[in-house]
PDB file of N, CA and C in Angstrom:
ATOM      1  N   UNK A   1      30.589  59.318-182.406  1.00  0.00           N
ATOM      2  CA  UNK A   1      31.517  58.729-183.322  1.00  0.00           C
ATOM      3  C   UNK A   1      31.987  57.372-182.845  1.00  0.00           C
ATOM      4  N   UNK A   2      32.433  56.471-183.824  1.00  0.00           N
ATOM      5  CA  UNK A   2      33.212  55.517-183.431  1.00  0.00           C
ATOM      6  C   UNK A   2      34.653  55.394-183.105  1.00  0.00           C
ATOM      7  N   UNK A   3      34.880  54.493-181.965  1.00  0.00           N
ATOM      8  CA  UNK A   3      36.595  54.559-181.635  1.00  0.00           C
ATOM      9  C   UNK A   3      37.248  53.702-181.994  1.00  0.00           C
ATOM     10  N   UNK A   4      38.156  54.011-182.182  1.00  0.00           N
ATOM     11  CA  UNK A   4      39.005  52.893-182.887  1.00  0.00           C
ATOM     12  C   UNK A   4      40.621  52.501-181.446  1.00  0.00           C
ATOM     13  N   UNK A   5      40.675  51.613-181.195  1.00  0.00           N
ATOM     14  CA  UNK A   5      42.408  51.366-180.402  1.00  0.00           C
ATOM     15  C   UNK A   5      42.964  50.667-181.089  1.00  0.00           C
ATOM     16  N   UNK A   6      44.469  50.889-181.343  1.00  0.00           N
ATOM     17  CA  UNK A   6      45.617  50.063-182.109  1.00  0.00           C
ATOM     18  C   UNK A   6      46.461  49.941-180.772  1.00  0.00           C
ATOM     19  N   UNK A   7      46.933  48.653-180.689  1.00  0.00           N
ATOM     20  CA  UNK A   7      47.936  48.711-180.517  1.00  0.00           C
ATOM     21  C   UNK A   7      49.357  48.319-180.898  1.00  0.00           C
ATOM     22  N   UNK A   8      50.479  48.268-180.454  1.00  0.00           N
ATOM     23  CA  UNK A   8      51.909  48.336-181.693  1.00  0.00           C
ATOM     24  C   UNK A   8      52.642  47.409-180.788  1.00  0.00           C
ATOM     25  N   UNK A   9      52.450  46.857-179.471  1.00  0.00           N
ATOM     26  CA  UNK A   9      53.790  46.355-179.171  1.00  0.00           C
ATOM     27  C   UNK A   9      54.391  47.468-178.106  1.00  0.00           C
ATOM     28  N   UNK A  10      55.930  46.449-177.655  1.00  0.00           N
ATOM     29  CA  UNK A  10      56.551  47.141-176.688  1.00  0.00           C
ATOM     30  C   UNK A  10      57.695  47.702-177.213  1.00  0.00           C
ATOM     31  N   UNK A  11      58.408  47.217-178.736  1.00  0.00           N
ATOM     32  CA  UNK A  11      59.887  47.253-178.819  1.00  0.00           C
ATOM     33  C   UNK A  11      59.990  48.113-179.343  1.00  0.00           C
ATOM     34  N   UNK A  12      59.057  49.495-179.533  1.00  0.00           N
ATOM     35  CA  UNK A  12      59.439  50.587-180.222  1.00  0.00           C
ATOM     36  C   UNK A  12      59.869  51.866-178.764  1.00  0.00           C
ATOM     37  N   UNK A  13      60.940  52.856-178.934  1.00  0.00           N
ATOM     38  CA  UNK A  13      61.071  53.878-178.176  1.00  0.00           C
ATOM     39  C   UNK A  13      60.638  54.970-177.897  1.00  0.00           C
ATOM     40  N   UNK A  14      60.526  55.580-177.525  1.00  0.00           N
ATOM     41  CA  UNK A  14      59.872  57.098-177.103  1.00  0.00           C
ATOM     42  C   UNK A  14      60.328  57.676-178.315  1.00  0.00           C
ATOM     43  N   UNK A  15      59.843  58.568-179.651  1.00  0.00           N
ATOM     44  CA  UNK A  15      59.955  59.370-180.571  1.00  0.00           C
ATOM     45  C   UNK A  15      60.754  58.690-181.309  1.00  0.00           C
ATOM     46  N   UNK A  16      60.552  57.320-181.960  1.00  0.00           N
ATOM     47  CA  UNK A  16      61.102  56.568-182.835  1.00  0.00           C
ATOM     48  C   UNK A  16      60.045  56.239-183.956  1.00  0.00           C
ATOM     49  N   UNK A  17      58.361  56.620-183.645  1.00  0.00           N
ATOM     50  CA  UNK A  17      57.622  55.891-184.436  1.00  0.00           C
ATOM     51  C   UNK A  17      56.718  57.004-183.983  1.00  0.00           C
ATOM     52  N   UNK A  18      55.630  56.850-185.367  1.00  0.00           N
ATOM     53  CA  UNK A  18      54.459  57.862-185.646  1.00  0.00           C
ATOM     54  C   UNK A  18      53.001  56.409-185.732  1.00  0.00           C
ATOM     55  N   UNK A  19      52.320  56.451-185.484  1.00  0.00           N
ATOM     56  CA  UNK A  19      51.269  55.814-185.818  1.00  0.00           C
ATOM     57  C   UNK A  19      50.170  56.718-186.572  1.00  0.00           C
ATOM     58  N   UNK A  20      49.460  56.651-187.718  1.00  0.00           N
ATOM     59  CA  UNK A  20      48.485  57.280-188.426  1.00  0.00           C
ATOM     60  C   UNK A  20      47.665  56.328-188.903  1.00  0.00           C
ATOM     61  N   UNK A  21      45.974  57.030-188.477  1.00  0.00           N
ATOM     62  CA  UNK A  21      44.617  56.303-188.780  1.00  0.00           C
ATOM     63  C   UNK A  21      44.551  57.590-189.533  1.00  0.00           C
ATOM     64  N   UNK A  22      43.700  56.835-191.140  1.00  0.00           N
ATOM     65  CA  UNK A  22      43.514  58.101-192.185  1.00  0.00           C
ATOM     66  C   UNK A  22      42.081  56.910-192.664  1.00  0.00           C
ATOM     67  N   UNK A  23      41.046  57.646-192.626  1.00  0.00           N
ATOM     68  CA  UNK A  23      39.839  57.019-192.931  1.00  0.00           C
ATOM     69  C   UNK A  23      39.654  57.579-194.708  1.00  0.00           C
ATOM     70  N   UNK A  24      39.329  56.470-195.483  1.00  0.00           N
ATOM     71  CA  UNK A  24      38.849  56.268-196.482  1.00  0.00           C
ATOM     72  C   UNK A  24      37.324  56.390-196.890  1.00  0.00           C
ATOM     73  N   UNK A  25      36.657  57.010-197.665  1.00  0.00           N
ATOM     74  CA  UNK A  25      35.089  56.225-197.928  1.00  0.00           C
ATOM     75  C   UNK A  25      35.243  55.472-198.643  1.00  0.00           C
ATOM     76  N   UNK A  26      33.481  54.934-199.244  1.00  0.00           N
ATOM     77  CA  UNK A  26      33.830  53.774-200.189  1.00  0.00           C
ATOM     78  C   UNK A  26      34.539  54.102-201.779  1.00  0.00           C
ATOM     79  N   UNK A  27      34.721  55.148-202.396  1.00  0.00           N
ATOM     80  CA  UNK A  27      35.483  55.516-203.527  1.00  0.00           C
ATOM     81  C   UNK A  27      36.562  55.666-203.455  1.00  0.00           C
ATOM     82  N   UNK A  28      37.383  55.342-201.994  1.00  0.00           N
ATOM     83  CA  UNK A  28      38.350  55.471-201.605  1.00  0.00           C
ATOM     84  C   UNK A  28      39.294  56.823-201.842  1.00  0.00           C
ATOM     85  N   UNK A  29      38.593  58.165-201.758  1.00  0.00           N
ATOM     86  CA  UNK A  29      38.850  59.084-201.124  1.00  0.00           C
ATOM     87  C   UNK A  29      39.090  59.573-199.694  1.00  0.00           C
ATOM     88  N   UNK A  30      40.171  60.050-199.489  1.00  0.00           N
ATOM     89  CA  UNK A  30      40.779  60.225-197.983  1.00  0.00           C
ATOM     90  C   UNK A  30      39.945  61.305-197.312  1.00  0.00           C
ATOM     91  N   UNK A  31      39.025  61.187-196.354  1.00  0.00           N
ATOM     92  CA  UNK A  31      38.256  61.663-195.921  1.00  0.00           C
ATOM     93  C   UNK A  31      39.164  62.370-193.960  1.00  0.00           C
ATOM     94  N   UNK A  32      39.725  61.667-193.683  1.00  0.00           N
ATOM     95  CA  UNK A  32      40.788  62.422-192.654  1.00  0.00           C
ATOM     96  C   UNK A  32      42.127  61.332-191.694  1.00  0.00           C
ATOM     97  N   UNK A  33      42.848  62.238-191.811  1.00  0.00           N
ATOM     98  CA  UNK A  33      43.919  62.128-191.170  1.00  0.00           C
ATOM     99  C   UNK A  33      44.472  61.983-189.432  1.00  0.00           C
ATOM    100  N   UNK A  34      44.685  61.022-188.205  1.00  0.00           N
ATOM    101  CA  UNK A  34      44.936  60.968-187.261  1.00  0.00           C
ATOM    102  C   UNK A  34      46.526  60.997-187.209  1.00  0.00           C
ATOM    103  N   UNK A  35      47.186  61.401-186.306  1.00  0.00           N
ATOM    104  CA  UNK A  35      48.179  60.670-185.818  1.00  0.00           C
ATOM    105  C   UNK A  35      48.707  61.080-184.055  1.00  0.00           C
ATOM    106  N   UNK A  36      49.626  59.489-183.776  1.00  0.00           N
ATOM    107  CA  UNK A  36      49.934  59.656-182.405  1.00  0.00           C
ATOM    108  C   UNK A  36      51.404  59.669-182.483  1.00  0.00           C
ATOM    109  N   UNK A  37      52.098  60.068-181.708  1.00  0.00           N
ATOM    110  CA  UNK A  37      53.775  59.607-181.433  1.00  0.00           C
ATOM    111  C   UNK A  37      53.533  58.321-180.660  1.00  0.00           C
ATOM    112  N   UNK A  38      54.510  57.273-180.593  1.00  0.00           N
ATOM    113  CA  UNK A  38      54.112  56.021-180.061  1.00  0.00           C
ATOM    114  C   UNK A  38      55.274  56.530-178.858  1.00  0.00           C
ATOM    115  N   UNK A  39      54.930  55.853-177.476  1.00  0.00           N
ATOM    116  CA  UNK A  39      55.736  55.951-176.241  1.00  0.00           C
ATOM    117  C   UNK A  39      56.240  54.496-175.804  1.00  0.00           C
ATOM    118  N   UNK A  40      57.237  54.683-175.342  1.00  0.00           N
ATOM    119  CA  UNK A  40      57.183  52.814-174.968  1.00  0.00           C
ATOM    120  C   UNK A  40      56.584  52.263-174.040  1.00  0.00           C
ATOM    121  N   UNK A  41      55.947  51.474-173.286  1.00  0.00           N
ATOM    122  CA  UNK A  41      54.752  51.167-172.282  1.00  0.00           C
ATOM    123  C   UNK A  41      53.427  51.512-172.634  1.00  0.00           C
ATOM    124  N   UNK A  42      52.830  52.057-173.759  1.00  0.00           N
ATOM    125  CA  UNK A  42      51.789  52.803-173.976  1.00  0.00           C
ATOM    126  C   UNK A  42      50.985  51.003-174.562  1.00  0.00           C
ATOM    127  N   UNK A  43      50.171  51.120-173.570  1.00  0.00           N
ATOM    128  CA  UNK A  43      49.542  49.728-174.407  1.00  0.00           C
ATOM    129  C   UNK A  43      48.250  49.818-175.384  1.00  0.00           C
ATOM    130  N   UNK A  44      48.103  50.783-175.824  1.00  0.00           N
ATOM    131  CA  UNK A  44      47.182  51.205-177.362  1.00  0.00           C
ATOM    132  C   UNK A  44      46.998  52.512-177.195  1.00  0.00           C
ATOM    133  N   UNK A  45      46.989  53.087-178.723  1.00  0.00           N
ATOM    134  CA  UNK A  45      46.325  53.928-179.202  1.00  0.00           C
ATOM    135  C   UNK A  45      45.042  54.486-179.400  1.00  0.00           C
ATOM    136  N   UNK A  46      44.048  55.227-179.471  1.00  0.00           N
ATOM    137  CA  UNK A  46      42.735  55.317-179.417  1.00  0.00           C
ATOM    138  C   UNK A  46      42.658  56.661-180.107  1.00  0.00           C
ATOM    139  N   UNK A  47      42.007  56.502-181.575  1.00  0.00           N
ATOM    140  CA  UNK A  47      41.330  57.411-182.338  1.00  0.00           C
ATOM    141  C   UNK A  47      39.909  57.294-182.504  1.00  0.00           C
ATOM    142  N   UNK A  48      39.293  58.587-182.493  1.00  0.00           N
ATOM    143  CA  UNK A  48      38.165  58.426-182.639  1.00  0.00           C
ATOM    144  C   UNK A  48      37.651  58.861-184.156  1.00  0.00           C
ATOM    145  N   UNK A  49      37.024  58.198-185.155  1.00  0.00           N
ATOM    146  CA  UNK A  49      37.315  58.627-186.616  1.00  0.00           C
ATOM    147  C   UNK A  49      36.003  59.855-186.318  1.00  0.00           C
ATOM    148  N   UNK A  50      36.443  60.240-187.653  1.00  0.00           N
ATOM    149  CA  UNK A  50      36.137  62.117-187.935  1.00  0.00           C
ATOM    150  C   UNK A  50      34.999  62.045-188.365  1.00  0.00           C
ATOM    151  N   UNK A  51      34.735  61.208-189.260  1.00  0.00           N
ATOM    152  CA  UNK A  51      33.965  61.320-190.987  1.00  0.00           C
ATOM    153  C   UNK A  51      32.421  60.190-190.595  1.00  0.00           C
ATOM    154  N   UNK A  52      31.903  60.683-190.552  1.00  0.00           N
ATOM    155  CA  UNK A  52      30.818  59.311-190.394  1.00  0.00           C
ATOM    156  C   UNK A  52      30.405  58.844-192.334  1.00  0.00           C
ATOM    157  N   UNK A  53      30.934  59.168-192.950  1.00  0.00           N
ATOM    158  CA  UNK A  53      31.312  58.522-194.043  1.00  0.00           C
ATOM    159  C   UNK A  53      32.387  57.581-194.697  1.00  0.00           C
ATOM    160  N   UNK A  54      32.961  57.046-193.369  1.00  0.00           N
ATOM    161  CA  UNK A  54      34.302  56.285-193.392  1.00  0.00           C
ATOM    162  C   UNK A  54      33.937  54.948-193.783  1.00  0.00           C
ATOM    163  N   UNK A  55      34.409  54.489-194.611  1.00  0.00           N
ATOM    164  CA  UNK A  55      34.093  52.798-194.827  1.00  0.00           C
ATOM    165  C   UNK A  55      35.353  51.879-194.962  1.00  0.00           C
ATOM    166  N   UNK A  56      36.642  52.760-194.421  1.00  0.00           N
ATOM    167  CA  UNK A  56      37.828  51.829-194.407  1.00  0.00           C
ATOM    168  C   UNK A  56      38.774  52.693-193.343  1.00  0.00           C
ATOM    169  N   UNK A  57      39.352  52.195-192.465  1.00  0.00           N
ATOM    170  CA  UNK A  57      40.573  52.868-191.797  1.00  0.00           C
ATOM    171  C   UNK A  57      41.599  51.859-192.155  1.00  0.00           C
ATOM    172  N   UNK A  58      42.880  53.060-192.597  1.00  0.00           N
ATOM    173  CA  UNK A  58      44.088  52.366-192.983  1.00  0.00           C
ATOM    174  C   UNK A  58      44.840  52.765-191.518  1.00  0.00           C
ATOM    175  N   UNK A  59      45.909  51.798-191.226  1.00  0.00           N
ATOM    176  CA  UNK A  59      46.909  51.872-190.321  1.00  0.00           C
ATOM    177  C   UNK A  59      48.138  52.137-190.470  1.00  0.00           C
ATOM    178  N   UNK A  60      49.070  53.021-190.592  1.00  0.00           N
ATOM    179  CA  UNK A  60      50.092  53.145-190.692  1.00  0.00           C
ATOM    180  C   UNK A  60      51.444  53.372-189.545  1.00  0.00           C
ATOM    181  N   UNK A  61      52.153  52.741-189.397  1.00  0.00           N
ATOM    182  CA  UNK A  61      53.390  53.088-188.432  1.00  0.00           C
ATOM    183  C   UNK A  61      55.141  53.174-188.605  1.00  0.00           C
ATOM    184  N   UNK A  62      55.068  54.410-188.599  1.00  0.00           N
ATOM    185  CA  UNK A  62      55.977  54.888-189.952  1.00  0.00           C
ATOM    186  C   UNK A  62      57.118  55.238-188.542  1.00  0.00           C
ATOM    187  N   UNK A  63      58.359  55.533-189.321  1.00  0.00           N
ATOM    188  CA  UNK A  63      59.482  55.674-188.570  1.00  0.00           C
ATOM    189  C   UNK A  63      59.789  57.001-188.018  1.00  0.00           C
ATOM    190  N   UNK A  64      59.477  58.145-187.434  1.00  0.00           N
ATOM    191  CA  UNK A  64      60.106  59.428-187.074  1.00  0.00           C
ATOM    192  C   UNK A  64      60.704  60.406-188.098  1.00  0.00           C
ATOM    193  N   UNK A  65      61.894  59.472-188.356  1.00  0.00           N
ATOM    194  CA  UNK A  65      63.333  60.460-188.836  1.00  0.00           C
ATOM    195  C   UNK A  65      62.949  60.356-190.969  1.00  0.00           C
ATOM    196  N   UNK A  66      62.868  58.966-190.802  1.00  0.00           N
ATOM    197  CA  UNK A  66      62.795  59.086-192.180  1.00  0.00           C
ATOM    198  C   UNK A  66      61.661  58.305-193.010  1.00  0.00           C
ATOM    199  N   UNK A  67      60.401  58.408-192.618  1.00  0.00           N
ATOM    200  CA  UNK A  67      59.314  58.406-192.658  1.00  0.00           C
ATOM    201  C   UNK A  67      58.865  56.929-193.424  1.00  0.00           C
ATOM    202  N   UNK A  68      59.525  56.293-193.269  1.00  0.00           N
ATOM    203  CA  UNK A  68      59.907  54.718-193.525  1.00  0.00           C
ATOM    204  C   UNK A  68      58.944  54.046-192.775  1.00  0.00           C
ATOM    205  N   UNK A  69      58.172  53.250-193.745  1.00  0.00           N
ATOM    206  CA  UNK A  69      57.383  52.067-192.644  1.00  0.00           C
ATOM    207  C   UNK A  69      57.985  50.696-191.859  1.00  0.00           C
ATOM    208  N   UNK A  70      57.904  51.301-190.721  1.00  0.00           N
ATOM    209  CA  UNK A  70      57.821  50.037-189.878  1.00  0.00           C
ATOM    210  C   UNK A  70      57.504  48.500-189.857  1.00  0.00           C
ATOM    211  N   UNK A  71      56.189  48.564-190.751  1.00  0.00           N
ATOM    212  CA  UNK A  71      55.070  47.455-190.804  1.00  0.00           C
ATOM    213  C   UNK A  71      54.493  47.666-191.875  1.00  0.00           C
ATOM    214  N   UNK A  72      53.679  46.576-192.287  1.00  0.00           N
ATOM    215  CA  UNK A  72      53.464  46.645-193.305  1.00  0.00           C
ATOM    216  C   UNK A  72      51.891  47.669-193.706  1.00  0.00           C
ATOM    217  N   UNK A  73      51.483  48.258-193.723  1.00  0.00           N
ATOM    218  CA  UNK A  73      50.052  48.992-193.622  1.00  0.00           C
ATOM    219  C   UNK A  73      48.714  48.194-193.373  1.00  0.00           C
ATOM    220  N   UNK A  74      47.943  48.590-192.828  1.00  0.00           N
ATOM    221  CA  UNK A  74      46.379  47.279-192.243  1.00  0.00           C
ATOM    222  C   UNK A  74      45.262  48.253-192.325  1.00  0.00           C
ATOM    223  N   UNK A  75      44.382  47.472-192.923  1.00  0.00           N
ATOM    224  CA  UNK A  75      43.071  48.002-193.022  1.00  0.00           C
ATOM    225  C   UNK A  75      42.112  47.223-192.352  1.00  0.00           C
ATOM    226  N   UNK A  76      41.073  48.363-191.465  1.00  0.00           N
ATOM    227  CA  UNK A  76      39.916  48.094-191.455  1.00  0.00           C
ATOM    228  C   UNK A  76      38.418  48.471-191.401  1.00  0.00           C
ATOM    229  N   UNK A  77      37.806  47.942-192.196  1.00  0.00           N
ATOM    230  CA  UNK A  77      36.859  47.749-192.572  1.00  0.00           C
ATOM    231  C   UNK A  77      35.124  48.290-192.036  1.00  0.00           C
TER     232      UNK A  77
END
């Protein structure tokens, strides 16, 4: 499979933030779901996607408590 690393930065805290890789195909059906808790010092993330039918990974980094994005969502390709 292929791997994917994100990384987010330093200014988030220990169990303040969720990071999720959710791979798309090309009809843009959700083919699967990752996620990490983000730690502070952690200098990337590393998913390895599921689907060898993936033709888009979306990025998401959403807030803990009230599932609020952080950032704005990123795709790639």
């Amino acid at each position: 499979g292929v791997s994917l690393t994100v990384s987010v930065g330093a200014e988030y805290r220990n169990g303040t933030a969720l990071l999720f890789a959710a791979e798309y195909d090309a009809d843009g059906r959700l083919l699967a779901v990752q996620s990490k808790p983000v730690k502070s010092g952690e200098p990337g993330y590393a998913f390895k996607l599921q689907s060898t039918g993936t033709k888009v990974v979306k990025c998401f980094l959403l807030n803990t408590k009230t599932y609020a994005p952080l950032t704005e969502p990123f795709s790639i390709r």
